[in-house]
C-alpha atoms as a PDB file:
ATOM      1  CA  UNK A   1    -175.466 306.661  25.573  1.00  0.00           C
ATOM      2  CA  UNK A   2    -177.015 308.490  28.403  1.00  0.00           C
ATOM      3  CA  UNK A   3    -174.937 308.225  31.997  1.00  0.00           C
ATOM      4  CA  UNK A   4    -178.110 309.596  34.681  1.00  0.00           C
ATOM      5  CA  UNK A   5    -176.195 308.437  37.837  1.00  0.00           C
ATOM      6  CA  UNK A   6    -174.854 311.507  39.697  1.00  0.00           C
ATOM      7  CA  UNK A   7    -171.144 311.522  39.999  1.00  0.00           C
ATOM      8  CA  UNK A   8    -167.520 311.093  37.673  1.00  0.00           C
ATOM      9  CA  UNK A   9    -167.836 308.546  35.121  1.00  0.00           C
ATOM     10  CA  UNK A  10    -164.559 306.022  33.477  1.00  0.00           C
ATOM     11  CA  UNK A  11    -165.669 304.278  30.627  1.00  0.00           C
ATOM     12  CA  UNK A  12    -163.453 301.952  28.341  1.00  0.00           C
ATOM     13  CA  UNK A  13    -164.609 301.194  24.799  1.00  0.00           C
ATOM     14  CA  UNK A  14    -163.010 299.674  21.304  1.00  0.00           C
ATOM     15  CA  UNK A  15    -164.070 300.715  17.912  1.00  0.00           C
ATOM     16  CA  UNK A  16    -164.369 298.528  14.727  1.00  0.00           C
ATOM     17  CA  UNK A  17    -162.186 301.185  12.674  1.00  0.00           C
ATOM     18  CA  UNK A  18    -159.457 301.159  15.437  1.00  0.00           C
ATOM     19  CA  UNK A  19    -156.224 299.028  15.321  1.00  0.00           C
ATOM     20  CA  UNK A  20    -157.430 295.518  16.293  1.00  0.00           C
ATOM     21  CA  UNK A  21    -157.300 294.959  20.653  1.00  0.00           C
ATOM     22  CA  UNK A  22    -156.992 298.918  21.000  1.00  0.00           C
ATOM     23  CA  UNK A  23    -159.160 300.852  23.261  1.00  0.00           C
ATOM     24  CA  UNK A  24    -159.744 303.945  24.919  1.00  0.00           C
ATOM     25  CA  UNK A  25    -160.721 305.430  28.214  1.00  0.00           C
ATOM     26  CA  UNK A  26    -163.274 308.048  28.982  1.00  0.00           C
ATOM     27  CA  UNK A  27    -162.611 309.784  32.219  1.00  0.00           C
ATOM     28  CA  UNK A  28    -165.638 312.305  33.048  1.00  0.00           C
ATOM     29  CA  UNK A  29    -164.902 314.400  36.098  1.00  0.00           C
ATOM     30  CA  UNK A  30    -167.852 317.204  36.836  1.00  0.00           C
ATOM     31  CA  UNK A  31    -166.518 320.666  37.862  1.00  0.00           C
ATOM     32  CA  UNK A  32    -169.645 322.076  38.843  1.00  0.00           C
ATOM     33  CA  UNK A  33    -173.462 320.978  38.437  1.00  0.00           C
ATOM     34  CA  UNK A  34    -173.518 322.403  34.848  1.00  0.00           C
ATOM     35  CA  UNK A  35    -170.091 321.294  33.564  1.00  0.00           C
ATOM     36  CA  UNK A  36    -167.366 318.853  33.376  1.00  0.00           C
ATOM     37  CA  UNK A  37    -163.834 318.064  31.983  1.00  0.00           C
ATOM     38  CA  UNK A  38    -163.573 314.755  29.368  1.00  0.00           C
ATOM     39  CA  UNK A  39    -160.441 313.060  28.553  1.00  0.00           C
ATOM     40  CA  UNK A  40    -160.482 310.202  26.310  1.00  0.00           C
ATOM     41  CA  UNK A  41    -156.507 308.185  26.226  1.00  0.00           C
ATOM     42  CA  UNK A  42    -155.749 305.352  23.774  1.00  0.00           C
ATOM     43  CA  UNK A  43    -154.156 302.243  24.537  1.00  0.00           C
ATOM     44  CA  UNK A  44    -152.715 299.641  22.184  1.00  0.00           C
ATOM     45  CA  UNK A  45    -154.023 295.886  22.769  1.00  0.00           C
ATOM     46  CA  UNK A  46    -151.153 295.364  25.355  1.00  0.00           C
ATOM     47  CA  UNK A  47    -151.842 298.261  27.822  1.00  0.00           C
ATOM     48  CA  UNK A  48    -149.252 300.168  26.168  1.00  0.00           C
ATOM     49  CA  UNK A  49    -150.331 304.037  26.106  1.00  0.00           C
ATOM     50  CA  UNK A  50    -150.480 305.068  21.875  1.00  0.00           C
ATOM     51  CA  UNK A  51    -150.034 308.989  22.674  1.00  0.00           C
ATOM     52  CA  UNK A  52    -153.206 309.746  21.011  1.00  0.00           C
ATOM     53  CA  UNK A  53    -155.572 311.666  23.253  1.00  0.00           C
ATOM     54  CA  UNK A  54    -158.088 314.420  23.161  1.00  0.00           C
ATOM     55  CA  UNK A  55    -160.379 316.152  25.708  1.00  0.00           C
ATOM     56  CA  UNK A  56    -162.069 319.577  26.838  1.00  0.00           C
ATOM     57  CA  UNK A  57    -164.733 321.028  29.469  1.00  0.00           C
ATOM     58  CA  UNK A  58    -168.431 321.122  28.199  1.00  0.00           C
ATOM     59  CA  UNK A  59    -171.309 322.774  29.473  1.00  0.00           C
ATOM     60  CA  UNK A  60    -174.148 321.146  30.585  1.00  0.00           C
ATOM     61  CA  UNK A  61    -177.135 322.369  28.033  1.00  0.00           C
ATOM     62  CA  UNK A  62    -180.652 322.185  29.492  1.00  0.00           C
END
Protein backbone atom coordinates (compact mmCIF):
# COMPACT_ATOMS: atom_id res chain seq x y z
CA UNK A 1 0.00 0.00 0.00
CA UNK A 2 1.35 3.37 -0.77
CA UNK A 3 -0.97 6.53 0.61
CA UNK A 4 0.80 9.73 -1.79
CA UNK A 5 -2.04 12.21 -0.93
CA UNK A 6 -0.72 14.85 1.51
CA UNK A 7 -2.55 14.88 4.75
CA UNK A 8 -3.87 12.28 7.96
CA UNK A 9 -5.02 9.08 6.72
CA UNK A 10 -8.13 6.49 8.58
CA UNK A 11 -8.15 3.32 7.05
CA UNK A 12 -10.39 0.26 8.13
CA UNK A 13 -9.36 -3.25 7.08
CA UNK A 14 -10.27 -7.15 8.09
CA UNK A 15 -7.85 -9.95 7.96
CA UNK A 16 -8.52 -13.64 6.96
CA UNK A 17 -6.70 -14.88 10.31
CA UNK A 18 -8.87 -12.47 12.45
CA UNK A 19 -12.11 -13.49 14.31
CA UNK A 20 -14.75 -13.61 11.53
CA UNK A 21 -16.64 -9.68 10.98
CA UNK A 22 -13.63 -8.11 13.07
CA UNK A 23 -11.72 -5.20 11.85
CA UNK A 24 -9.42 -2.60 12.63
CA UNK A 25 -8.77 1.05 12.16
CA UNK A 26 -5.65 2.80 11.07
CA UNK A 27 -5.54 6.36 12.16
CA UNK A 28 -2.30 8.17 10.60
CA UNK A 29 -1.88 11.66 11.94
CA UNK A 30 1.59 13.47 10.59
CA UNK A 31 3.50 15.45 13.28
CA UNK A 32 5.82 17.05 11.10
CA UNK A 33 6.83 16.58 7.26
CA UNK A 34 9.16 13.65 8.21
CA UNK A 35 7.04 11.84 10.82
CA UNK A 36 3.81 10.69 12.10
CA UNK A 37 1.94 8.87 14.97
CA UNK A 38 -0.09 5.32 13.89
CA UNK A 39 -2.71 3.79 15.93
CA UNK A 40 -4.34 0.76 14.77
CA UNK A 41 -7.85 -0.25 17.34
CA UNK A 42 -9.77 -3.52 16.91
CA UNK A 43 -13.32 -3.91 16.79
CA UNK A 44 -15.41 -7.06 17.06
CA UNK A 45 -18.08 -7.62 14.11
CA UNK A 46 -20.67 -5.54 16.15
CA UNK A 47 -18.73 -2.24 16.67
CA UNK A 48 -17.85 -3.38 19.99
CA UNK A 49 -14.13 -2.12 20.85
CA UNK A 50 -11.88 -5.78 21.58
CA UNK A 51 -9.11 -3.81 23.73
CA UNK A 52 -6.47 -4.91 21.44
CA UNK A 53 -4.48 -2.01 20.05
CA UNK A 54 -1.00 -1.04 19.13
CA UNK A 55 0.71 2.08 17.69
CA UNK A 56 3.97 4.36 17.69
CA UNK A 57 5.59 7.50 15.79
CA UNK A 58 7.81 6.60 12.69
CA UNK A 59 10.12 8.53 10.81
CA UNK A 60 9.76 9.27 7.45
CA UNK A 61 12.97 7.46 5.63
CA UNK A 62 14.02 9.03 2.31
Amino acid sequence: MCIVSVGDHTLTLSFADEPAGSYLIYEYSWVSAEEYRMISRQYAADGTPTGNRYGGTFVRLT
